[in-house]
Protein backbone atom coordinates (compact mmCIF):
# COMPACT_ATOMS: atom_id res chain seq x y z
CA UNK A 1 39.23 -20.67 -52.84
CA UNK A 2 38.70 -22.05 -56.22
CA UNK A 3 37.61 -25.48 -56.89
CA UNK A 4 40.38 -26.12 -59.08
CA UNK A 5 43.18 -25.73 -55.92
CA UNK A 6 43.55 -29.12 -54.41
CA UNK A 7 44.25 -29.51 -50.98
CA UNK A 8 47.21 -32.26 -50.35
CA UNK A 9 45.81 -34.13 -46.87
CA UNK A 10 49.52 -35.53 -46.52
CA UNK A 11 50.41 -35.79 -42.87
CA UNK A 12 54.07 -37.48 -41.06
CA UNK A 13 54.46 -37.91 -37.57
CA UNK A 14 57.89 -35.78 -36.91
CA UNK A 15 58.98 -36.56 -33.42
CA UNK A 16 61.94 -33.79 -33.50
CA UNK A 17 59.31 -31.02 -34.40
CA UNK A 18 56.30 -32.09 -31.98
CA UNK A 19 59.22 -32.20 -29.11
CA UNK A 20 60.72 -28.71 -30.26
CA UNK A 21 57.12 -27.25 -30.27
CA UNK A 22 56.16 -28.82 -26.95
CA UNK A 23 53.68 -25.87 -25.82
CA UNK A 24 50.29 -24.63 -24.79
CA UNK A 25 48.01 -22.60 -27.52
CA UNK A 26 44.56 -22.02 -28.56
CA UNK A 27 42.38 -24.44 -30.55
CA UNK A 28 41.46 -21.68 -32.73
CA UNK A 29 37.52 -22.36 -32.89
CA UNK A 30 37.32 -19.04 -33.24
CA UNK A 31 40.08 -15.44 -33.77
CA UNK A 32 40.11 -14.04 -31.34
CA UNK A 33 39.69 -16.60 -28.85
CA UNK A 34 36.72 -16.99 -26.48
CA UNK A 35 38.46 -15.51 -23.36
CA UNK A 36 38.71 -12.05 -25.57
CA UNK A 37 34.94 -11.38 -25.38
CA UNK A 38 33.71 -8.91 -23.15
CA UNK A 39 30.40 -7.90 -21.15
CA UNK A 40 30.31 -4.62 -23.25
CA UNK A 41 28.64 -6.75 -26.04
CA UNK A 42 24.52 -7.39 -25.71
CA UNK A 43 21.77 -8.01 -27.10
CA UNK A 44 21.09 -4.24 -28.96
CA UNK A 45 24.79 -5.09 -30.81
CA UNK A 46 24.18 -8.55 -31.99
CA UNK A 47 20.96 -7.30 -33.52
CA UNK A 48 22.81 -4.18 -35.06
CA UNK A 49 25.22 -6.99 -36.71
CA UNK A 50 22.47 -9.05 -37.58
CA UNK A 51 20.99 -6.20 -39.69
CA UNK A 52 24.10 -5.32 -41.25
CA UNK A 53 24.94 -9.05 -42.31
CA UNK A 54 21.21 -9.64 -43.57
CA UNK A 55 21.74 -5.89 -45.62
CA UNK A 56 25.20 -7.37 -47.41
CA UNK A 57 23.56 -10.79 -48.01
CA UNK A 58 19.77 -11.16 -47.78
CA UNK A 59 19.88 -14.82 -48.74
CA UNK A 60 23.01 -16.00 -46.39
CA UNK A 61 22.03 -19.45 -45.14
CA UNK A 62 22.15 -20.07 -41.17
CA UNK A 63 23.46 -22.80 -39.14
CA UNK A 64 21.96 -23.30 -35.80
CA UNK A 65 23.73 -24.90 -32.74
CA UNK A 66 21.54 -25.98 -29.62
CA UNK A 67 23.18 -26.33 -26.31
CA UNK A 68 21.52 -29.27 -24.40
CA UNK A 69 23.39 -29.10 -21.05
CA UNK A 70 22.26 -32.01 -19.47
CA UNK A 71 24.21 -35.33 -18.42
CA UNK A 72 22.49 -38.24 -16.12
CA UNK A 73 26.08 -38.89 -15.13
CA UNK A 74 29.66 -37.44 -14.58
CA UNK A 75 32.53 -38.47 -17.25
CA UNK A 76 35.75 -37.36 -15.03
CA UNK A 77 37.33 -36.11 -18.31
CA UNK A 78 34.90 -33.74 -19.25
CA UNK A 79 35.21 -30.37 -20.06
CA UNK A 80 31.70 -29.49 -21.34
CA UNK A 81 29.30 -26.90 -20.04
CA UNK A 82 27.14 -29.26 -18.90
CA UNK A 83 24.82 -30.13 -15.96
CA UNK A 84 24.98 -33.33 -13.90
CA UNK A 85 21.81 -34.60 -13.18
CA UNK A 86 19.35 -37.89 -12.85
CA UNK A 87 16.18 -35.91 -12.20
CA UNK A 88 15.00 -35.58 -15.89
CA UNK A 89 12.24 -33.17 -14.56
CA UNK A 90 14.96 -30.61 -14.51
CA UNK A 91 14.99 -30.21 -18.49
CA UNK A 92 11.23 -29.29 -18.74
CA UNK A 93 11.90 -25.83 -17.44
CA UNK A 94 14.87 -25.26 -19.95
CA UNK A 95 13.23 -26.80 -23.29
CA UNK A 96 10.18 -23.98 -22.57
CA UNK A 97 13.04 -21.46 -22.30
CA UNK A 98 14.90 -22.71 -24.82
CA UNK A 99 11.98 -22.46 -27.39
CA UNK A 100 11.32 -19.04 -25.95
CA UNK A 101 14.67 -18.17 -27.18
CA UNK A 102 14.18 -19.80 -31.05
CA UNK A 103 10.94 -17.62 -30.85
CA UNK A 104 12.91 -14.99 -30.33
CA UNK A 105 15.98 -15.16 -32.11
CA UNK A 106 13.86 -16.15 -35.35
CA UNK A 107 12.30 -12.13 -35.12
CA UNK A 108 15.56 -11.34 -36.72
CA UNK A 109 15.53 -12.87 -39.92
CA UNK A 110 13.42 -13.11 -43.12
CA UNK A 111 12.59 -16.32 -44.63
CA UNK A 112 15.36 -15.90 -47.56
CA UNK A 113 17.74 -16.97 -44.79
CA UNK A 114 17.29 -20.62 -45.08
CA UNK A 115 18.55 -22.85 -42.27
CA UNK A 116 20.81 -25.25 -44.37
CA UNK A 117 22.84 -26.95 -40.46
CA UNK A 118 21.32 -27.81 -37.25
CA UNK A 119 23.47 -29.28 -34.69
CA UNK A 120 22.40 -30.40 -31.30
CA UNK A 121 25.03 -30.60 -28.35
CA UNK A 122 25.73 -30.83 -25.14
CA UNK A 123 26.09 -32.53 -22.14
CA UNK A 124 23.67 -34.89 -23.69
CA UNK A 125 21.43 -34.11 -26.50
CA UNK A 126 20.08 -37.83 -25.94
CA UNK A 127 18.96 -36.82 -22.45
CA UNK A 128 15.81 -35.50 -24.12
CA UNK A 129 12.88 -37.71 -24.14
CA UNK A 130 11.56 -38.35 -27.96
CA UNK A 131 8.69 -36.36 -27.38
CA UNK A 132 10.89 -33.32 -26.10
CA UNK A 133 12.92 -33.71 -29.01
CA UNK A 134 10.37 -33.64 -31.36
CA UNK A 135 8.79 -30.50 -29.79
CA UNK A 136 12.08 -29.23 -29.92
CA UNK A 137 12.73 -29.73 -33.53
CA UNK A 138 9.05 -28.95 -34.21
CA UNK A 139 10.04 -25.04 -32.74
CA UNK A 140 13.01 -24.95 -35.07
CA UNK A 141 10.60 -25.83 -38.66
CA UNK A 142 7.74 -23.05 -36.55
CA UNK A 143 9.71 -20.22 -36.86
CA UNK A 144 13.16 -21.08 -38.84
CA UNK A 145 13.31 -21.84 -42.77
CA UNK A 146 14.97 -25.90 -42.75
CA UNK A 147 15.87 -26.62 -45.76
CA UNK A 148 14.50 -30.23 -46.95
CA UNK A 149 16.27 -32.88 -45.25
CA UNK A 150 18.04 -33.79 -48.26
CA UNK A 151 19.20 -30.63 -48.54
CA UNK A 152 20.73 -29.96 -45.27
CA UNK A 153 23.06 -30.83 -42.07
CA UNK A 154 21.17 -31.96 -39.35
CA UNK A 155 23.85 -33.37 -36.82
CA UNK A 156 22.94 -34.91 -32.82
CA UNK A 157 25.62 -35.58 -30.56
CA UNK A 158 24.20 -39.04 -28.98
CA UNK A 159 25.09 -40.91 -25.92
CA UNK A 160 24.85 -44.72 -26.35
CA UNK A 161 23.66 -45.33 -22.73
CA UNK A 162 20.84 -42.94 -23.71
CA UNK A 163 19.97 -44.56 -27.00
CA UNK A 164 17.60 -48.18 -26.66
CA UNK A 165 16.72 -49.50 -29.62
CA UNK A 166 14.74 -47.68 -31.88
CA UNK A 167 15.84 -44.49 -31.13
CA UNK A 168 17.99 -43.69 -33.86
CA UNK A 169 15.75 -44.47 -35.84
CA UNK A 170 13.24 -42.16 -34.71
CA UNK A 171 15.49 -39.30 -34.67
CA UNK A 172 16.15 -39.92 -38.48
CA UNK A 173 12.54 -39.62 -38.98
CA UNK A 174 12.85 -36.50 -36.93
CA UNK A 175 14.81 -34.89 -39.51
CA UNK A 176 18.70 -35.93 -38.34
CA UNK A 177 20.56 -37.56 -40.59
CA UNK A 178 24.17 -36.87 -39.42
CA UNK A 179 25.12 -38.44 -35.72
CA UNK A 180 28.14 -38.40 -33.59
CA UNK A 181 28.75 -40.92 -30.98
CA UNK A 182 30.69 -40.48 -27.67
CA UNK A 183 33.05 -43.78 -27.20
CA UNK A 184 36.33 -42.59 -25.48
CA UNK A 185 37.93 -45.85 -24.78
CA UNK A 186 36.48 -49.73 -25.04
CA UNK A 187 38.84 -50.88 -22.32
CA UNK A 188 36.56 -51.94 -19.48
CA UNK A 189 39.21 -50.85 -17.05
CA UNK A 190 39.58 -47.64 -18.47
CA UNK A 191 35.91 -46.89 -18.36
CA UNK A 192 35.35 -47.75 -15.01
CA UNK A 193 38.07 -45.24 -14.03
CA UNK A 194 36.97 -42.09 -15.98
CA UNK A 195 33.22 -43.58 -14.88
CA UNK A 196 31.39 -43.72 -18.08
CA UNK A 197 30.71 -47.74 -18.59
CA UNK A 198 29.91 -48.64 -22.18
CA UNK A 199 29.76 -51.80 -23.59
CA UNK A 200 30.89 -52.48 -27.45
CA UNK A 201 27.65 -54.13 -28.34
CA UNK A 202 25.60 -50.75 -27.13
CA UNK A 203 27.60 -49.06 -29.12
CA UNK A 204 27.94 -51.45 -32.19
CA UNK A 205 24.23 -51.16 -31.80
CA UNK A 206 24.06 -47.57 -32.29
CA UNK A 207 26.45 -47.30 -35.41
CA UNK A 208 24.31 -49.75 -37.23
CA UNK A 209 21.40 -48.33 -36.21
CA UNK A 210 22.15 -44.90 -37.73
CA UNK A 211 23.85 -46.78 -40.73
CA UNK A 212 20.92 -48.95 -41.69
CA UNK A 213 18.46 -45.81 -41.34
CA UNK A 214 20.42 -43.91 -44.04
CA UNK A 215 22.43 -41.42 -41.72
CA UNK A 216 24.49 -39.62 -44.07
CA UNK A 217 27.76 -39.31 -41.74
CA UNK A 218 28.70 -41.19 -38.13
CA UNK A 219 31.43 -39.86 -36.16
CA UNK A 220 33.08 -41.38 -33.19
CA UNK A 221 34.86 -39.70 -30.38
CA UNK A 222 37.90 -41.30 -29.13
CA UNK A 223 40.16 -39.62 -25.97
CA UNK A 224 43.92 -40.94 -25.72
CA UNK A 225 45.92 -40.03 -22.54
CA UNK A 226 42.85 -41.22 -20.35
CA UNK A 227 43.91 -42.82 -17.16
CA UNK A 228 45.06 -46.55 -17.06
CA UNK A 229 45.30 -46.51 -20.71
CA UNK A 230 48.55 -48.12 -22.75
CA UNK A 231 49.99 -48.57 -26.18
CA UNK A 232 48.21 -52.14 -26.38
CA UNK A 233 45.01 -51.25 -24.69
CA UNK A 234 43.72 -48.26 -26.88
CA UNK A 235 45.47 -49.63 -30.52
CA UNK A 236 43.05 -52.76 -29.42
CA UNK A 237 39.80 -50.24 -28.98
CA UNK A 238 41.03 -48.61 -32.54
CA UNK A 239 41.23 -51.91 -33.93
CA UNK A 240 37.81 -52.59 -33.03
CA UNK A 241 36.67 -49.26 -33.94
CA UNK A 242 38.33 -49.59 -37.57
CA UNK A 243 37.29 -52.86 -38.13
CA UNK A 244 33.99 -53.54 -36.64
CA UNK A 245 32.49 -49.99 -36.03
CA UNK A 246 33.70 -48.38 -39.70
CA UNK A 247 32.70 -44.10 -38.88
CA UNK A 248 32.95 -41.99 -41.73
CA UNK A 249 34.83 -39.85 -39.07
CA UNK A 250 36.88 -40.07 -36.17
CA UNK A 251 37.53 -37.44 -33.61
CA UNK A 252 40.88 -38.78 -31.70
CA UNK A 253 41.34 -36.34 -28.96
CA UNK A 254 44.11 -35.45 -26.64
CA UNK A 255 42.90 -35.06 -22.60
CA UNK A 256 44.13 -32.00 -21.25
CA UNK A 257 44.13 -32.57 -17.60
CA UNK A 258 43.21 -29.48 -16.17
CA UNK A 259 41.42 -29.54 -12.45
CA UNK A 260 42.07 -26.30 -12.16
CA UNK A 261 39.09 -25.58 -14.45
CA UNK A 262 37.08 -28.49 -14.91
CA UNK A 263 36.08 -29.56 -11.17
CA UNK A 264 35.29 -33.68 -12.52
CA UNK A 265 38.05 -34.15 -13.74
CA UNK A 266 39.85 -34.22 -9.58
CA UNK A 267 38.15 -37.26 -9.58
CA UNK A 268 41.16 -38.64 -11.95
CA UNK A 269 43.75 -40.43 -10.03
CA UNK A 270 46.32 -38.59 -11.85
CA UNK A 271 49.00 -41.67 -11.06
CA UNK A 272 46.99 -43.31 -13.35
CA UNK A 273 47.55 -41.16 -16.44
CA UNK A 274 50.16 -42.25 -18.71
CA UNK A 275 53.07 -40.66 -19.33
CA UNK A 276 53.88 -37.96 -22.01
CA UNK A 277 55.99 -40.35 -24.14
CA UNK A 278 53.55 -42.91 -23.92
CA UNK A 279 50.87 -40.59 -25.17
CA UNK A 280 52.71 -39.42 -27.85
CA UNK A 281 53.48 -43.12 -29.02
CA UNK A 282 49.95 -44.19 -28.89
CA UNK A 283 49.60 -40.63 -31.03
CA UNK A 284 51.87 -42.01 -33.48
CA UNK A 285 50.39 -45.54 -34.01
CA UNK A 286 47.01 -43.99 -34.32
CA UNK A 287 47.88 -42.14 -37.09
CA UNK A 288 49.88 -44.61 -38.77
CA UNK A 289 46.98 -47.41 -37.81
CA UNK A 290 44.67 -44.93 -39.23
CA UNK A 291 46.29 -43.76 -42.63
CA UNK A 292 46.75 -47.44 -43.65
CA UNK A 293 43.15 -48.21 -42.46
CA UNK A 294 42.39 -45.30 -45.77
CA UNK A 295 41.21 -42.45 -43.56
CA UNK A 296 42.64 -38.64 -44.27
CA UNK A 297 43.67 -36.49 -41.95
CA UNK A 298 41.62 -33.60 -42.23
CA UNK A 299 43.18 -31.48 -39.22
CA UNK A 300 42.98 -30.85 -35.58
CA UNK A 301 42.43 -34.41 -34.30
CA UNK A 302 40.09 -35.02 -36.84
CA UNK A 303 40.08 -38.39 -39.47
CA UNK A 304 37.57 -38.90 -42.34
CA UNK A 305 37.33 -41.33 -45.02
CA UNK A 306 38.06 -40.00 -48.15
CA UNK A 307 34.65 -39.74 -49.64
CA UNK A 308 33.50 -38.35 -46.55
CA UNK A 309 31.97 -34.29 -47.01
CA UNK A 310 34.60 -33.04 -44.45
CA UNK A 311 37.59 -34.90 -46.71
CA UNK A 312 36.18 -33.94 -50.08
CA UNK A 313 35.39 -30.27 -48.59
CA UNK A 314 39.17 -30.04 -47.16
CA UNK A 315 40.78 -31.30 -50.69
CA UNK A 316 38.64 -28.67 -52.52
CA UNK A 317 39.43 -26.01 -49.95
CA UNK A 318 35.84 -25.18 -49.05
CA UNK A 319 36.39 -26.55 -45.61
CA UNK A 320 35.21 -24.12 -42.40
CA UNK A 321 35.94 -23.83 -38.76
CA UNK A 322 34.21 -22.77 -35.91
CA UNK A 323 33.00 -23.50 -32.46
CA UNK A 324 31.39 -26.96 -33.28
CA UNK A 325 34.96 -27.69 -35.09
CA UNK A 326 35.40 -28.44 -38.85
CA UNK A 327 32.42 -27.69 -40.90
CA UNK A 328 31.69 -28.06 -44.54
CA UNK A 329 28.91 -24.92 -44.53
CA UNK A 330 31.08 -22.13 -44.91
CA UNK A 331 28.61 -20.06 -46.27
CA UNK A 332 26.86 -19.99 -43.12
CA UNK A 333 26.60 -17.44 -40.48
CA UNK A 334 26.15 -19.96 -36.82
CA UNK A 335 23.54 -19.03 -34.49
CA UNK A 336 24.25 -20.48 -30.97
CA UNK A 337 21.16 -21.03 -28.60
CA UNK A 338 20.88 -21.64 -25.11
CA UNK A 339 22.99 -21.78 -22.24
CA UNK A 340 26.46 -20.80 -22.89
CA UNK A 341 26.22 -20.82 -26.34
CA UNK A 342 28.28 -18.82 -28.86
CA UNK A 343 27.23 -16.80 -32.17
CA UNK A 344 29.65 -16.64 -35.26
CA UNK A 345 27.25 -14.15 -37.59
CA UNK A 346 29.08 -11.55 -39.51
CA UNK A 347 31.81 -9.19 -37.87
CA UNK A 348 30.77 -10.15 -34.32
CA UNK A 349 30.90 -13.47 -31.74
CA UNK A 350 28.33 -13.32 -29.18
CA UNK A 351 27.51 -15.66 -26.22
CA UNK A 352 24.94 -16.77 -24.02
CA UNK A 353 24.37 -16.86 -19.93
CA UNK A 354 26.43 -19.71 -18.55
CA UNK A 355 24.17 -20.43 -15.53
CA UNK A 356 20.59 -21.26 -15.35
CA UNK A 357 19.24 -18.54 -13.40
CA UNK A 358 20.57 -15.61 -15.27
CA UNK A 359 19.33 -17.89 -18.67
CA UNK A 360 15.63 -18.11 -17.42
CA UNK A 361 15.58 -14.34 -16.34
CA UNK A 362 16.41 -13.17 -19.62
CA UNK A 363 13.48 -15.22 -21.30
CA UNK A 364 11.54 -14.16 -18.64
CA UNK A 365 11.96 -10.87 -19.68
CA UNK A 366 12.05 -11.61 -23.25
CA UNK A 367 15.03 -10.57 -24.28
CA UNK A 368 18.11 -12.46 -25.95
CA UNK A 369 20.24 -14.70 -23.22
CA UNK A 370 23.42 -12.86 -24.52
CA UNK A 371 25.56 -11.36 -21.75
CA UNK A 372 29.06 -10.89 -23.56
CA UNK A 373 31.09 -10.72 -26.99
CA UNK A 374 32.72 -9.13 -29.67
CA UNK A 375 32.98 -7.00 -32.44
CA UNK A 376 35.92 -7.94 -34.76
CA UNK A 377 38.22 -4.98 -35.72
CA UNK A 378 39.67 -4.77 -39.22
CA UNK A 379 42.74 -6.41 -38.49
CA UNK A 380 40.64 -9.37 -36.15
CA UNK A 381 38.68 -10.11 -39.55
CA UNK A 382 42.13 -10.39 -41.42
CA UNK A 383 43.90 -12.68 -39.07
CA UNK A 384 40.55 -14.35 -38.83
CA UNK A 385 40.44 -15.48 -42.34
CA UNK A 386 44.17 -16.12 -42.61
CA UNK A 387 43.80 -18.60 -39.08
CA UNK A 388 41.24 -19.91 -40.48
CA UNK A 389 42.79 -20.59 -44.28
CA UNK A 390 45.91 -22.61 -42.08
CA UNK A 391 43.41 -23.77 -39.99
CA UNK A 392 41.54 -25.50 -43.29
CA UNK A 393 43.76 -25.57 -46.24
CA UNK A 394 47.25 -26.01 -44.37
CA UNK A 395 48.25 -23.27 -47.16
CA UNK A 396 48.67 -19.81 -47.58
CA UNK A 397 48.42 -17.92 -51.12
CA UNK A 398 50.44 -14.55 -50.58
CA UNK A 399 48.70 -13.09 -53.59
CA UNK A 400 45.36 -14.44 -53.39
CA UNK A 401 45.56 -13.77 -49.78
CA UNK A 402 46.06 -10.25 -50.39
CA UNK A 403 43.74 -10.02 -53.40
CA UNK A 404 40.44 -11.20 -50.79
CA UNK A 405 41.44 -9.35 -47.60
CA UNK A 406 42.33 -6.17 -49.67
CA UNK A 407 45.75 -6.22 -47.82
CA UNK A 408 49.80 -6.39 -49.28
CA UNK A 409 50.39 -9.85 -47.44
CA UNK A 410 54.31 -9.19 -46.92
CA UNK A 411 53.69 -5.84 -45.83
CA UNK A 412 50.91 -6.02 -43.77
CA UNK A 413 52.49 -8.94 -41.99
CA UNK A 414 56.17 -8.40 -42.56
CA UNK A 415 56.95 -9.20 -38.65
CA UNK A 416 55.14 -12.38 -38.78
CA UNK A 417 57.01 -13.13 -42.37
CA UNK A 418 60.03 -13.46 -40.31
CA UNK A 419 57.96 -16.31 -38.16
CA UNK A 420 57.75 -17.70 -41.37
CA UNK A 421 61.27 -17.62 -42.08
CA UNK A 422 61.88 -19.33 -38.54
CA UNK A 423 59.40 -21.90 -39.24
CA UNK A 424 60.59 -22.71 -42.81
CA UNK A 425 64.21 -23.51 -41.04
CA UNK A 426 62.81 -25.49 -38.60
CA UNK A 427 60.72 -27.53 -41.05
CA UNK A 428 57.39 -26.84 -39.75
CA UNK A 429 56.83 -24.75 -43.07
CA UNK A 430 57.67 -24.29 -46.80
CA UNK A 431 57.82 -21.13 -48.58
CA UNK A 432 58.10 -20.78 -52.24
CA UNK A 433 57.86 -16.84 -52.10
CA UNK A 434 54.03 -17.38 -53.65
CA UNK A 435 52.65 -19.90 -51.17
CA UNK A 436 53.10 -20.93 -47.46
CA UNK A 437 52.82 -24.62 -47.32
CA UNK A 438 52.38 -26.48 -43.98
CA UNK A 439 54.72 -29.22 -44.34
CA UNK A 440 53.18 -33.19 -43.77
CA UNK A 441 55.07 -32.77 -40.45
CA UNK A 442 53.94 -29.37 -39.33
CA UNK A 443 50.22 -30.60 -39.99
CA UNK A 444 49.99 -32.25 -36.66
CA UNK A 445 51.26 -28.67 -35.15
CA UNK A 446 48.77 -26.26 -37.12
CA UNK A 447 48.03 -24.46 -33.50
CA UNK A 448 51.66 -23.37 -33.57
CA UNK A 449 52.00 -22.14 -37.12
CA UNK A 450 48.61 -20.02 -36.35
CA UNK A 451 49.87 -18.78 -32.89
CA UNK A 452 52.82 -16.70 -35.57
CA UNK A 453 49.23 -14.26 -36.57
CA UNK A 454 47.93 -13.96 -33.25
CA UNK A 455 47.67 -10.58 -32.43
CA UNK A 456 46.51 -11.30 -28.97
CA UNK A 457 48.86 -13.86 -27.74
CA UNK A 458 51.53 -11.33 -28.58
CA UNK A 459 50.19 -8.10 -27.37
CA UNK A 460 46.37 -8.65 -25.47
CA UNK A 461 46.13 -9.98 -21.70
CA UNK A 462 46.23 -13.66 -21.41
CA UNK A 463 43.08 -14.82 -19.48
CA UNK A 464 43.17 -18.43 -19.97
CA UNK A 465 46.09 -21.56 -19.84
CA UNK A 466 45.69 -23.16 -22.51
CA UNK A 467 45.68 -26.68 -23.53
CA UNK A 468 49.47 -28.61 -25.27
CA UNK A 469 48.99 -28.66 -28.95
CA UNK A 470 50.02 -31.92 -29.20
């Protein structure tokens, strides 16, 4: 999209319309959605993609993601693919597999594809000793082209308990300079319950650790609908958070209480949880609290202040989604490594071994950890980019839609122009007959307005419940 379209970042809290679309749907980190790979995709294909992408684009920059799956303890709300345990012995074995796997994944590409992202996640990144860290980071500059620190997006996911003093520091001499910090809830109560106890001064601490040792970007991750929480209790931990902490983003996520999937979260006494209407008022004053505190609402739980990259990115409509959330590299293909990890390169997804076991054997045997995927069909890269452009920009240009994909927009999706039509009644959309606006209402229900182009959710087997979208 061209610099000169600007991106309104309006947003309205619309009771009626969040209460009319009161339903489950993907996140969209990715069309199609996870649970639509299959075990027919390997190793031998994501090469064969590889190749084509590098043909089409020698010089395409990478981003890298690196799964650390490791957690000392258990956060009952947690959904990660992660691994609960205090013996730290148990990430020795995985950091020499996981630098097999760098070793090996770097084979497929030249050094014109310069590494411009690096993003460490987890579990716990900060489970790492320093010294593992900095062998693991030394792997990465071995066999990958970073671009200069300045240059790039080096991001860590960091746990506060796992951080004494010094040690953001040292990761920014590492090379980091990006950091996201897990927070939740500052309500004693509420942290004993969902068993993660963190005090405001470690993570105070933290934030002006990374701010005084000139970390471009700190995000904080904040969960509403967390047992024992009210209206009073978590506006007082985003008061704090506003006021005292100051991120250049905020993360404000929903908590989708499913046991069914995520075994910790059973733990939760579920009498505890509040209620849907109370979640949906603390929902409200968050975003009000928020707006007049000057942050934007970029999209899909996420706030920025305004001269933040993901807010400028999002206004210029260069902003990019995939399975680490909203990114400002969209001219990167992502390379996911170890366990579980997913691929976004080119026409094809591709993910890693989920367990252990099968992850060791396959660097054992030298050969990439992936054991399933996809290869995107014509029509999958289509709805792809236009997910993605609502996903982003809130906005769809019929013409200039058309013009990129190589498609007639009303034709090609004359069934889901009547979706539109629906929507535009309803108010979750405006149509001017040359652009689809999402209106500041509808913002808050993007996943619905996306569900209208997804083939899948119409027409494919449904593997997975989803989460609400609100």
């Amino acid at each position: 999209m061209s610099d000169a379209i600007v991106i309104s970042q309006e947003v309205r809290f619309d009771r009626a319309l969040i209460e009319k679309y009161d339903r489950s749907g993907p996140r969209y980190t990715s069309y199609p959605t996870a649970p639509h790979f299959h075990e027919g995709f390997g190793p031998e294909d994501f090469r064969r993609e590889i190749a084509r992408s590098s043909a089409e684009k020698p010089d395409r920059p990478l981003s890298l993601y690196l799964h650390i799956p490791f957690c000392d303890t258990v956060c009952y709300y947690c959904a990660c693919n992660k691994i609960i345990t205090p013996d730290r012995t148990r990430a020795v074995p995985y950091l020499d597999a996981l630098i097999r796997e760098i070793e090996l994944m770097a084979r497929n590409f030249t050094s014109e594809r310069q590494v411009r992202q690096i993003h460490f996640g987890g579990g716990s990144p900060s489970y790492l000793t320093m010294e593992q860290t900095v062998r693991l980071w030394s792997a990465l500059r071995d066999h990958f082209h970073l671009a200069d620190k300045s240059a790039g997006e080096y991001g860590i996911e960091a746990d506060p308990r796992e951080c004494p003093t010094g040690t953001i520091a040292r990761l920014g001499e590492i090379g980091f300079n990006r950091v996201s910090f897990g927070v939740q809830d500052l309500e004693p109560a509420v942290q004993k319950a969902v068993n993660r106890i963190q005090p405001l001064e470690l993570t105070q601490r933290c934030v002006e650790e990374a701010r005084a040792n000139g970390f471009h970007s700190i995000n904080l991750d904040l969960i509403y609908g967390l047992p024992l929480q009210t209206e009073a209790s978590f506006m007082k931990t985003l008061e704090v958070v506003i006021t005292d902490l100051q991120p250049d983003r905020l993360a404000v996520f929903n908590y989708a209480h499913l046991p069914q999937y995520f075994t910790p979260q059973r733990r939760i006494d579920v009498n505890q949880l509040p209620s849907a209407e109370v979640k949906l008022r603390i929902l409200e004053q968050t975003i009000s609290r928020l707006l007049a505190a000057g942050y934007v609402y970029v999209g899909m739980d996420h706030f920025a202040k305004p001269d933040d990259e993901l807010a400028m990115s999002q206004r210029l409509g260069t902003l990019h989604r995939n399975f680490q959330g909203y990114t400002t590299r969209a001219e990167c293909d992502l390379v996911g490594l170890g366990l579980t990890s997913i691929s976004q390169f080119g026409h094809a997804y591709a993910q890693n071994y989920k367990t252990l076991p099968e992850y060791y054997a396959r660097m054992d045997a030298g050969e990439l950890a992936i054991f399933r995927g996809l290869e995107l069909s014509v029509d999958d890269r289509i709805r792809r980019d236009v997910i993605m452009r609502l996903m982003c920009d809130f906005q769809l240009d019929r013409q200039g839609t058309g013009e990129r994909l190589g498609i007639d927009f009303d034709q090609y999706f004359s069934v889901e122009n009547g979706e539109i039509a629906r929507m535009v009644d309803e108010g979750l959309l405006e149509d001017d007959g040359r652009c689809v606006r999402v209106t500041a209402g509808g913002r808050l229900l993007i996943r619905n307005v996306c569900m209208a182009f997804d083939w899948y959710l119409a027409n494919g087997p449904q593997k997975k419940a989803f989460s609400k979208t609100i």
